[in-house]
Protein backbone atom coordinates (compact mmCIF):
# COMPACT_ATOMS: atom_id res chain seq x y z
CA UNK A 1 -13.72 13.17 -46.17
CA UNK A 2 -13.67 11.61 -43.11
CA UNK A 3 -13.88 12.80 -39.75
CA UNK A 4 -13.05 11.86 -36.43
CA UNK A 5 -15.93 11.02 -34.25
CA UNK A 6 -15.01 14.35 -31.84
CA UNK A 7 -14.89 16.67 -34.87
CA UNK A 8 -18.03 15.03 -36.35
CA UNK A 9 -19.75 16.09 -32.74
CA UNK A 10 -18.33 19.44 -33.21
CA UNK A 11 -19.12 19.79 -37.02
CA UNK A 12 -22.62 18.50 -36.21
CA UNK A 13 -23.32 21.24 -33.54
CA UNK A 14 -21.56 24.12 -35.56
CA UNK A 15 -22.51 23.02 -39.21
CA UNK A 16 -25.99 21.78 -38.65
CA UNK A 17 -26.92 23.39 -35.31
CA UNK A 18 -25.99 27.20 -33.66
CA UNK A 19 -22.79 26.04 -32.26
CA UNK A 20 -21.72 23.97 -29.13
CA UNK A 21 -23.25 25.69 -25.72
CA UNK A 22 -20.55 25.17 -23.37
CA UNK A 23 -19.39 21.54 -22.09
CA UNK A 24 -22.29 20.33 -24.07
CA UNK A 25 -22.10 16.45 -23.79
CA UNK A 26 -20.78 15.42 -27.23
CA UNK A 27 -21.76 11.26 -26.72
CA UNK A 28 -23.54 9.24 -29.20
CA UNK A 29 -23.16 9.19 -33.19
CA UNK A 30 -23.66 13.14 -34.34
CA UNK A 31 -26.24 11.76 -37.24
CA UNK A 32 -28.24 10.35 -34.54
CA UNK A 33 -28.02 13.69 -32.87
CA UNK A 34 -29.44 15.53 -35.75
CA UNK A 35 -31.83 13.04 -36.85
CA UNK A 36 -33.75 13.19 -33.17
CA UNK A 37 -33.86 16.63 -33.40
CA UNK A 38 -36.51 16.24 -36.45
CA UNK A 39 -38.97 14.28 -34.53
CA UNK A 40 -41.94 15.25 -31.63
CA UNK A 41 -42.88 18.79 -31.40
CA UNK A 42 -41.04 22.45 -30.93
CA UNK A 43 -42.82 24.82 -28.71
CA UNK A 44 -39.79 27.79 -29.22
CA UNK A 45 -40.29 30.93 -26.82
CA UNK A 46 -43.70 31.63 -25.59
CA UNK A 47 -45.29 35.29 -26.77
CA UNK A 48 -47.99 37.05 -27.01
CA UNK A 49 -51.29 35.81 -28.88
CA UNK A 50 -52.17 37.10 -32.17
CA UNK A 51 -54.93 38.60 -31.30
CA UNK A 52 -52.93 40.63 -28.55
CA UNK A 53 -50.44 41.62 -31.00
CA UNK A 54 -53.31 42.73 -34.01
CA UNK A 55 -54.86 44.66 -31.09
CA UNK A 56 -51.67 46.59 -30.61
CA UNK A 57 -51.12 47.42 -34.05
CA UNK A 58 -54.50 48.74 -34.22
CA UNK A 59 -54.31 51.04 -31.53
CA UNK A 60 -50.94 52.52 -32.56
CA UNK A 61 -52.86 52.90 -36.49
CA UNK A 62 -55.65 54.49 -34.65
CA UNK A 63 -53.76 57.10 -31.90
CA UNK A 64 -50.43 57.41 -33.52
CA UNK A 65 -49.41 57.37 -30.23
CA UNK A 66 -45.17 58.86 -28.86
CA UNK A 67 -42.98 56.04 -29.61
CA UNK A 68 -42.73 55.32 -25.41
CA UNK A 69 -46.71 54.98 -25.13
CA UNK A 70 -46.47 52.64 -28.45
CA UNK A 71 -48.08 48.91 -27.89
CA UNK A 72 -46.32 47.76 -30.80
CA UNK A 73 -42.89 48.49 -30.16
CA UNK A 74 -42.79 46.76 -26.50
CA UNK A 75 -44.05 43.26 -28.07
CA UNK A 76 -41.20 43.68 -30.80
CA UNK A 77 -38.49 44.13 -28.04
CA UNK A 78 -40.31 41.60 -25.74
CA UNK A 79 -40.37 38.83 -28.90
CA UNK A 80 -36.62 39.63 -30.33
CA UNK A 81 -35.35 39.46 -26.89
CA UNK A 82 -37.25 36.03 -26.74
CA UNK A 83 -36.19 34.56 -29.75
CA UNK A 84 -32.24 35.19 -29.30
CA UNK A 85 -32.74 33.85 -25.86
CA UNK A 86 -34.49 30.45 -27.52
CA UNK A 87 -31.31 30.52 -30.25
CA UNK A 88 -28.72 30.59 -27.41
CA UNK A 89 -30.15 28.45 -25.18
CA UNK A 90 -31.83 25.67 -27.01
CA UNK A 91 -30.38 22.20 -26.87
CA UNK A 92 -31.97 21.55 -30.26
CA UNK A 93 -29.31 23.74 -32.70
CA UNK A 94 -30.25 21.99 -36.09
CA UNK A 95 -34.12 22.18 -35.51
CA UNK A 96 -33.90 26.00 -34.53
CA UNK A 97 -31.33 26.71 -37.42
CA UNK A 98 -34.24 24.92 -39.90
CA UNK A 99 -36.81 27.27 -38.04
CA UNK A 100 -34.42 30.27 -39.25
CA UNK A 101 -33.77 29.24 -42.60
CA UNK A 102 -37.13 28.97 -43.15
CA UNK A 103 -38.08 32.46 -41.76
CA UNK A 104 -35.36 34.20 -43.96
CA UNK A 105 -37.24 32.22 -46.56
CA UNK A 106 -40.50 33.62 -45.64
CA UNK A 107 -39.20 37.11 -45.08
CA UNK A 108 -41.29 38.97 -42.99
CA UNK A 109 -39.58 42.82 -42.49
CA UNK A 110 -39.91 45.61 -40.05
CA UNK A 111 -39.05 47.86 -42.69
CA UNK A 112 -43.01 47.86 -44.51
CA UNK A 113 -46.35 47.15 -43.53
CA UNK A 114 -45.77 47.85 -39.70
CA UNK A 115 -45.66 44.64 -38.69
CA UNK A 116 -43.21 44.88 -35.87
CA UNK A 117 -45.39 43.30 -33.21
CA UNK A 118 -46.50 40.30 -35.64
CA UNK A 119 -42.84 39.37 -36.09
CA UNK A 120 -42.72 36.88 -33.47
CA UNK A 121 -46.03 35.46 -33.75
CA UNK A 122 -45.51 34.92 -37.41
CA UNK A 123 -41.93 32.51 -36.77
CA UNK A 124 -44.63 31.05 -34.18
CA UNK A 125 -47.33 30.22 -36.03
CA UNK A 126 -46.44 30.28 -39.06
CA UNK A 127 -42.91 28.64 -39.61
CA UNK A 128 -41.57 26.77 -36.33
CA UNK A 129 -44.95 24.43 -36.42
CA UNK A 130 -44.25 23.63 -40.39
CA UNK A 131 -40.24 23.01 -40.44
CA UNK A 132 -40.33 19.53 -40.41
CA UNK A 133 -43.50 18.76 -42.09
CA UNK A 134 -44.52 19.78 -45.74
CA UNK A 135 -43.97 22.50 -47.41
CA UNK A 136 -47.60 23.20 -48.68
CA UNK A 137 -48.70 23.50 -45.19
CA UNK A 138 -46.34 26.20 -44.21
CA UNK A 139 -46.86 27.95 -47.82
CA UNK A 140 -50.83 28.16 -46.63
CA UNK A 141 -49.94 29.43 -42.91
CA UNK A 142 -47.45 31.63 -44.27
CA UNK A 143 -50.08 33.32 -46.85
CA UNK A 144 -52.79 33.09 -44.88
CA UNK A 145 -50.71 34.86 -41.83
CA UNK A 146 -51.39 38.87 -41.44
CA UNK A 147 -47.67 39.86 -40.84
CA UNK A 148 -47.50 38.57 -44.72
CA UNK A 149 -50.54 40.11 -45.76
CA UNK A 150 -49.61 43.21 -44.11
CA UNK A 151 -45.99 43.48 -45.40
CA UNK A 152 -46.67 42.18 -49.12
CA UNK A 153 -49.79 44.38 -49.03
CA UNK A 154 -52.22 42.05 -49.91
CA UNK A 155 -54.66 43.26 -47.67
CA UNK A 156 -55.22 46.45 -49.51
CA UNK A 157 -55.29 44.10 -52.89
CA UNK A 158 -58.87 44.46 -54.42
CA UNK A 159 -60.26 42.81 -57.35
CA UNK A 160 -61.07 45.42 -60.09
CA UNK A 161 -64.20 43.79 -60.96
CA UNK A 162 -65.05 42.87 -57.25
CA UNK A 163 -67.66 44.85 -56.13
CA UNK A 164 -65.39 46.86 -53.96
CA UNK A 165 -63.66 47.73 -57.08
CA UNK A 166 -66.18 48.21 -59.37
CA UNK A 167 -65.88 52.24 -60.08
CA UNK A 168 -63.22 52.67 -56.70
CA UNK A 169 -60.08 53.30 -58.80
CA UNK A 170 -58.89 50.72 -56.48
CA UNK A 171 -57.52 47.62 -57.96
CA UNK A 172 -54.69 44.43 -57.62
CA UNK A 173 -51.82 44.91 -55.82
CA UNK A 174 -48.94 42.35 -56.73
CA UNK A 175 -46.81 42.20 -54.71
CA UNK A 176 -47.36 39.22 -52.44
CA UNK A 177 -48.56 37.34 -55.55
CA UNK A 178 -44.79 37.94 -57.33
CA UNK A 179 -42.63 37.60 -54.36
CA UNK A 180 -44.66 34.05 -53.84
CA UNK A 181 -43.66 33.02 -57.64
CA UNK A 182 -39.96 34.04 -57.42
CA UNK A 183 -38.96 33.49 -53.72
CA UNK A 184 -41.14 31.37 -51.93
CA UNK A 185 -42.22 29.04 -55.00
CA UNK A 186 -41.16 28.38 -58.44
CA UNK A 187 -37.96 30.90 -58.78
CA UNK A 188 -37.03 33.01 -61.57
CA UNK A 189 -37.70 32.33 -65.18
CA UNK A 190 -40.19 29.75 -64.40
CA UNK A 191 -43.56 32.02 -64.64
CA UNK A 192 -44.64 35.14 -66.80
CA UNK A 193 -45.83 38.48 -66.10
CA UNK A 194 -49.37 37.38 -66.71
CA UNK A 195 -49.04 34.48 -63.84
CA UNK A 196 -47.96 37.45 -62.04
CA UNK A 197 -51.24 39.09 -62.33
CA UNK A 198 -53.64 35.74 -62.31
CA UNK A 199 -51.83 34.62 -58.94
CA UNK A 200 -52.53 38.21 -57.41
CA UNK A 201 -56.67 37.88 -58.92
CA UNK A 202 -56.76 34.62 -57.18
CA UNK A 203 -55.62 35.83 -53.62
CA UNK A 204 -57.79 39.51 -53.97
CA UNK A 205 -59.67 39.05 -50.52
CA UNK A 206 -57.00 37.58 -48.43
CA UNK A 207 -56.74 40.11 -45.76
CA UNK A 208 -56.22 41.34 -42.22
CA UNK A 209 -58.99 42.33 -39.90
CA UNK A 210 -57.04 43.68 -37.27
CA UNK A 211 -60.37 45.27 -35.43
CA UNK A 212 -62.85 42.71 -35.27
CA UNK A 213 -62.76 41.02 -31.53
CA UNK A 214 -61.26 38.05 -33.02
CA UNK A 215 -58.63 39.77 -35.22
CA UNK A 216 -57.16 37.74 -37.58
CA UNK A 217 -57.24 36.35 -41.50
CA UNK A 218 -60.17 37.42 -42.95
CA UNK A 219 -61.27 36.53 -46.80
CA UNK A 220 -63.13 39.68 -48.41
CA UNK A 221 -65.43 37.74 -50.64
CA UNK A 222 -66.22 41.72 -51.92
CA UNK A 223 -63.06 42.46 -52.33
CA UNK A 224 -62.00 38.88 -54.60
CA UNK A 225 -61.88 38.60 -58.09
CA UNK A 226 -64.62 37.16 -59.35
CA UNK A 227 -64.61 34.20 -61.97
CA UNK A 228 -62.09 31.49 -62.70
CA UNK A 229 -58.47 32.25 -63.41
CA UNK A 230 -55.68 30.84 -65.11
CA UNK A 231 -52.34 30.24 -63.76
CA UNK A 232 -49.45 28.12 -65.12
CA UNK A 233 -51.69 26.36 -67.61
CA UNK A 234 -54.25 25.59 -65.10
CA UNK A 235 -57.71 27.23 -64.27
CA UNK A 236 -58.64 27.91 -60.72
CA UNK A 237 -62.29 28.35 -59.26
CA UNK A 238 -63.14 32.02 -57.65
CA UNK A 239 -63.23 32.11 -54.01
CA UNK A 240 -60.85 31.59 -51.38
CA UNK A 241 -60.59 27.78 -52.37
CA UNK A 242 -59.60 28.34 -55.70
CA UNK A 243 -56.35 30.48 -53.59
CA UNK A 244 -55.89 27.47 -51.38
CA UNK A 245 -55.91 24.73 -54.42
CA UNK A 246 -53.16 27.24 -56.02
CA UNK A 247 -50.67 27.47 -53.16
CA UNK A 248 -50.98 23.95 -52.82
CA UNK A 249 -50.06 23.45 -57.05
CA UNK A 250 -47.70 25.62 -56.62
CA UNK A 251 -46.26 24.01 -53.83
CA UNK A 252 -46.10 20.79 -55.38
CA UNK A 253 -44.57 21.49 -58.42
CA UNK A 254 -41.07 20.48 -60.18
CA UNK A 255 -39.70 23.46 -60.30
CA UNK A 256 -40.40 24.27 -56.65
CA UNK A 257 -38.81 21.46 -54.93
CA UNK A 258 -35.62 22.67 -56.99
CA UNK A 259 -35.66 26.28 -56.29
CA UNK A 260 -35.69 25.08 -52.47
CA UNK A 261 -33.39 22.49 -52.92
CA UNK A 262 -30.94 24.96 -53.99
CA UNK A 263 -31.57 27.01 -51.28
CA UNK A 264 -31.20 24.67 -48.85
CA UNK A 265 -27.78 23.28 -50.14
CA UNK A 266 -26.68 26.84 -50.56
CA UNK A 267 -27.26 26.75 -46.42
CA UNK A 268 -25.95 23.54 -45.41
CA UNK A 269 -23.54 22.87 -48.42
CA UNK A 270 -21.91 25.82 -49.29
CA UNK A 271 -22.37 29.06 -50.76
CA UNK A 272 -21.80 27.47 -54.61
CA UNK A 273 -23.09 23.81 -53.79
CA UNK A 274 -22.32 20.59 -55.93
CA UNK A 275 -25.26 19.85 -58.19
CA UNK A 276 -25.81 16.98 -57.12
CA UNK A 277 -26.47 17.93 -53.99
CA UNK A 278 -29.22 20.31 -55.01
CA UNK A 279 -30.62 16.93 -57.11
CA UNK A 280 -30.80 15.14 -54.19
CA UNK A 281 -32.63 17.28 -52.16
CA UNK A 282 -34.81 18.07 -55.01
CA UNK A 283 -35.91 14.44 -55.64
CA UNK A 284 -36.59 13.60 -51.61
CA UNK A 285 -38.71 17.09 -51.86
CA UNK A 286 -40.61 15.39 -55.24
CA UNK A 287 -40.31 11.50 -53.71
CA UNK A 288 -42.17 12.86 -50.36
CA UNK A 289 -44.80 15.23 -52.16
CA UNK A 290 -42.37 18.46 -50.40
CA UNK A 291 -41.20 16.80 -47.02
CA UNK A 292 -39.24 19.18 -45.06
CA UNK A 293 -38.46 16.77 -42.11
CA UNK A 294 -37.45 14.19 -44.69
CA UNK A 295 -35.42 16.66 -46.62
CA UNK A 296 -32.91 17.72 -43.73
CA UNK A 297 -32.68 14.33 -42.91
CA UNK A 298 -31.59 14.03 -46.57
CA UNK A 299 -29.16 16.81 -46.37
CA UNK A 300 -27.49 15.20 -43.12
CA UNK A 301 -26.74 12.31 -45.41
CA UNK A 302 -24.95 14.05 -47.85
CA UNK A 303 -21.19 14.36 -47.05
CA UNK A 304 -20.38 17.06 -48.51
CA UNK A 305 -22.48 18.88 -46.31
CA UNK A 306 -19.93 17.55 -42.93
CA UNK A 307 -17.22 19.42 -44.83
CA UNK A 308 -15.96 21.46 -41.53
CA UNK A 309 -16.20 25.28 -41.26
CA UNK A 310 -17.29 25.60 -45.01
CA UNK A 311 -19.54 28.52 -44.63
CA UNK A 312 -18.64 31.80 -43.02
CA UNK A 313 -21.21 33.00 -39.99
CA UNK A 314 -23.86 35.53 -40.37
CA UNK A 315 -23.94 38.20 -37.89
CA UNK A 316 -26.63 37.05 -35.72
CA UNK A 317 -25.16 33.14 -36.63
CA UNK A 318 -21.72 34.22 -34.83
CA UNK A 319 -23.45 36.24 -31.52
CA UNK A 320 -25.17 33.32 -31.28
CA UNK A 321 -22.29 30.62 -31.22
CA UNK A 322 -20.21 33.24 -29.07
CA UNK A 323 -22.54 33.35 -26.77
CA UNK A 324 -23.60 29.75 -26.76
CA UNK A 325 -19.66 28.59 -26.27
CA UNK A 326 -19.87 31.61 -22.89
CA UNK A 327 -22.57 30.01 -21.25
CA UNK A 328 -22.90 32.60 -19.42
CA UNK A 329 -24.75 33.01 -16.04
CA UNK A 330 -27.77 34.80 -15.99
CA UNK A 331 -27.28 38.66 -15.72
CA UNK A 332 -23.94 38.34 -17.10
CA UNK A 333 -25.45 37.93 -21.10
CA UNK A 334 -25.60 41.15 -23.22
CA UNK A 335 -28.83 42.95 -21.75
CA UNK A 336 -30.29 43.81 -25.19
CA UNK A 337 -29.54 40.98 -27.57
CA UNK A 338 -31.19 42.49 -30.58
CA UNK A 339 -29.08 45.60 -30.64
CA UNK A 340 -25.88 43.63 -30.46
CA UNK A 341 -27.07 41.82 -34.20
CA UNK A 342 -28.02 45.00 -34.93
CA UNK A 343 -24.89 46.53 -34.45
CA UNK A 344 -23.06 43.86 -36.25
CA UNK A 345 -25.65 44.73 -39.50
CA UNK A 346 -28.05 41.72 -39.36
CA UNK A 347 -31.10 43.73 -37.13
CA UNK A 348 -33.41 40.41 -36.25
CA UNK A 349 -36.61 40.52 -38.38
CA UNK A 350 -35.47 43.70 -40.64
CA UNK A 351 -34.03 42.52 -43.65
CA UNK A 352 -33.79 45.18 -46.58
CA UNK A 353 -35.72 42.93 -49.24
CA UNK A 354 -37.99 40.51 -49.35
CA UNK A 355 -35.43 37.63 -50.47
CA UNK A 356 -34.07 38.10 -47.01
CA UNK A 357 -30.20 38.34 -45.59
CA UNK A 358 -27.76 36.78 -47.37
CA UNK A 359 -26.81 33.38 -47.42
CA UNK A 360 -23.18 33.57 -48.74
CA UNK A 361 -19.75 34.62 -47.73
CA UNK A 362 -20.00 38.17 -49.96
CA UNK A 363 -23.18 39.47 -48.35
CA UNK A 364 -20.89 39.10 -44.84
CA UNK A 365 -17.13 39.43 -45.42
CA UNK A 366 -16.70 43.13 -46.17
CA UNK A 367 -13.84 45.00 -44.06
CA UNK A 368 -15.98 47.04 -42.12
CA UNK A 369 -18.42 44.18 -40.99
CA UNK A 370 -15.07 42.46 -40.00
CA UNK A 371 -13.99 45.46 -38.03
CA UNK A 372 -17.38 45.45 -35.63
CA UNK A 373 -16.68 41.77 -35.17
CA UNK A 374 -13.98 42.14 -33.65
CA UNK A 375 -14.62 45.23 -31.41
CA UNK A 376 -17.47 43.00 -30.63
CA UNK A 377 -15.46 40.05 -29.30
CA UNK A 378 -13.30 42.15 -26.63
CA UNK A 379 -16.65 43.75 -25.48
CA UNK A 380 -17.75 40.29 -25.30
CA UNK A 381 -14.23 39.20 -23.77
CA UNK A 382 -14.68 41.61 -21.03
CA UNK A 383 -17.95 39.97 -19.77
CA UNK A 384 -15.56 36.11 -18.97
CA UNK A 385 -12.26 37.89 -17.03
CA UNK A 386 -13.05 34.58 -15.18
CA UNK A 387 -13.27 31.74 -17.85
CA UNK A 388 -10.25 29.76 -18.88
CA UNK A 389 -9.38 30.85 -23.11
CA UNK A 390 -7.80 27.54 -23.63
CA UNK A 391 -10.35 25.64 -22.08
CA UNK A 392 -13.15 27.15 -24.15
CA UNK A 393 -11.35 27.43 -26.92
CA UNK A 394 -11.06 23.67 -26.76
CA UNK A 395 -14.89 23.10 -25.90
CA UNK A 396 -15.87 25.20 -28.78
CA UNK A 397 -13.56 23.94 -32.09
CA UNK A 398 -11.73 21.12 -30.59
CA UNK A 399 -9.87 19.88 -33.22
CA UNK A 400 -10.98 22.83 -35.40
CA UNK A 401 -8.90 25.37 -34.06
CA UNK A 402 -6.06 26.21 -35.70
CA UNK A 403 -2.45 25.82 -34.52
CA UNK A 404 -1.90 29.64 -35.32
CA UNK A 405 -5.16 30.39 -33.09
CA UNK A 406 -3.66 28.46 -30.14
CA UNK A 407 -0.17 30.53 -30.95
CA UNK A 408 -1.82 33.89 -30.58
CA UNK A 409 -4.14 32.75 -27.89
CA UNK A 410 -1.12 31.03 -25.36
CA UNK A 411 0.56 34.82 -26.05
CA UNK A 412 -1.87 37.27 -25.10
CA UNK A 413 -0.97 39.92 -22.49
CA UNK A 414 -4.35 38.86 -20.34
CA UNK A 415 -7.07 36.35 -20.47
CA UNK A 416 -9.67 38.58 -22.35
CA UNK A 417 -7.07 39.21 -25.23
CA UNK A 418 -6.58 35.49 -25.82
CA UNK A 419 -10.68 35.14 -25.79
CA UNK A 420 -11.30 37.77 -27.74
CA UNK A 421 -8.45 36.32 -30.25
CA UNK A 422 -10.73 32.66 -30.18
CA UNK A 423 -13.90 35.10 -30.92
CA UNK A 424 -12.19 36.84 -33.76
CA UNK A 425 -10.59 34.04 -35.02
CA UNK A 426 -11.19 32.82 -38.95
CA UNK A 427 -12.32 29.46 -37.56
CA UNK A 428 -14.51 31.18 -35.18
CA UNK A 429 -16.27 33.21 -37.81
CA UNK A 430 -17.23 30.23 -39.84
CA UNK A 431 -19.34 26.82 -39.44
């Protein structure tokens, strides 16, 4: 299909990126757009250091302190606030949108391990430095980070015949070990139950020290496994190298490259991709020993992926492109960003599951989630009695905006009706 170069701007920035902020200048080819977007570094929102944030967690273990004298819960606010400021803001849409595909990835959730104030610092440290590099790297910062070993538990995971284990009753706990195989890794029907088990021996020690004055990742050597163990056909050492040579093998395997290929073309593509784009990415991923910076540059090349307004918006995907297309002044945004996504059923950081929100039009398009869009868009309406609907309108979707749109729009009693008609628009609600 091809595009016009104005609607290939527009598909670039609402496709690939978080939508079009404002009058952003749409000059220069939109692949050349993306494509610099994948190279020099991406600081994202400052925070809080990890220490700072293990510090509060450990205080609010130790007191159980009134949720209003809670460190935690401050650093959580502070950090969502910070990173739905970065979304709307950032000039840099497809690099950010990588950043939160690869956090829904790596789910990290509010709803286990209490590991609200480690949210943030885990997309920090963990993800945003890794998105364009290779995948082993972020597996290792990912399993190595304490928000992960807090929520998947592995902390508490003790080696029965370590010599904490030896006559505790305490013994492996699975769970990061599983969720590793069949989300982050290899994908479903590509392991057994007894990988299962020899993945979770191997990384028994891999824990949290959340008092020491350092706080950080801390390997237990008398809380690991001890001797070799056997994983997918191949035998690892004991100790925390033998975890670190099996991340990377799992990393770098086959079946890997095409569970995230998938994934990724499920994103970018659509919700039931072509196969051969999931080939594609799958052999650059293989070719480049797991390049993610490669790979999107891979998946800006494929065409079908410019297909315009092919996959309908997440919650927190269409506050963000609402508010980007605003631009509003300061002090004129929503004061609490993370309740509006909350409100709309995508709560930043809190997915139910560890396979994270969906990435497809069912997990979104049910009547009542519809419903709070919309009330949404007039409360959003009400905040630009002062902007002009058609000019937005046109800034936003250009040539993407339907004739029908522009019908309801040019007949609405006031000029927050017709914006709140662009907001809750079909072609608003997808990219």
């Amino acid at each position: 299909m091809s595009l016009g170069a104005d609607q290939r701007a527009l598909t670039a920035r609402i496709r690939f990126g978080l939508g079009r902020r404002g009058g952003e200048a749409l000059d220069g080819p939109a692949e050349r757009w993306l494509l610099a977007q994948l190279a020099g570094p991406d600081p994202g929102p400052a925070g809080p250091d990890l220490a700072s944030c293990l510090r509060a967690i450990a205080f609010d273990r130790r007191e159980r302190p009134p949720p209003e004298q809670s460190m935690a819960r401050p650093i959580l606010r502070a950090e969502q606030q910070a990173a739905l400021g970065w979304a709307v803001a950032t000039p840099r849409g497809f690099r950010e949108r990588l950043v939160r595909f690869w956090a829904n990835h790596f789910t990290v959730s509010l709803r286990q391990g209490g590991v609200g104030a480690l949210a943030g610092a885990f997309v920090r440290e963990a993800i945003r430095p890794h998105v364009t590099g290779r995948f082993e790297d972020m597996l290792l910062a990912v399993m190595r980070h304490p928000a992960m070993l807090l929520y998947l538990d592995n902390a508490v995971s003790v080696g029965p015949d370590s010599l904490a284990g030896a006559g505790s009753g305490r013994g492996l706990n699975e769970n990061l070990a599983r969720e590793c195989l069949e989300l982050h890794t290899l994908g479903v029907g590509t392991y057994t139950q007894a990988d299962v088990t020899a993945l979770a021996a191997v990384l028994t020690g891999w824990s949290v020290d959340i008092n020491d004055p350092v706080p950080g990742f801390f390997f237990r050597p008398r809380a690991h496994q001890p001797g070799s163990k056997r994983l997918l056909g191949r035998v690892f050492a004991e100790g925390e190298a033998g975890g670190v040579a099996a991340l990377r093998f799992l990393a770098g395997q086959p079946a890997t490259h095409l569970h995230l290929a998938g994934k990724l073309a499920r994103h970018f593509v659509s919700d039931a991709p072509p196969p051969e784009a999931v080939r594609r990415i799958a052999g650059v991923l293989g070719a480049t020993g797991g390049d993610l910076g490669v790979a999107a540059g891979a998946i800006v090349a494929i065409e079908a992926a410019w297909v315009p307004l092919g996959k309908l918006r997440a919650p927190q995907d269409f506050v963000i492109a609402a508010l980007r297309a605003a631009d509003l002044p300061d002090g004129q945004a929503p004061p609490d960003l993370a309740a509006v996504v909350a409100g709309l059923g995508q709560p930043l950081w809190n997915a139910p599951l560890p396979d994270g929100w969906a990435d497809d039009a069912a997990g979104w398009a049910g009547p009542e989630a519809m419903l709070r869009r919309i009330d949404w868009s007039f409360s959003l309406a009400g905040r630009l009695r002062d902007a002009d609907p058609p000019a937005l309108a046109e800034a936003s979707l250009g040539p993407l905006l339907r004739p029908a749109t522009r019908a309801a729009m040019a007949g609405a009693p006031s000029r927050v009706e017709a914006m709140a008609l662009l907001f809750a628009s079909p072609e608003f609600q997808r990219r």
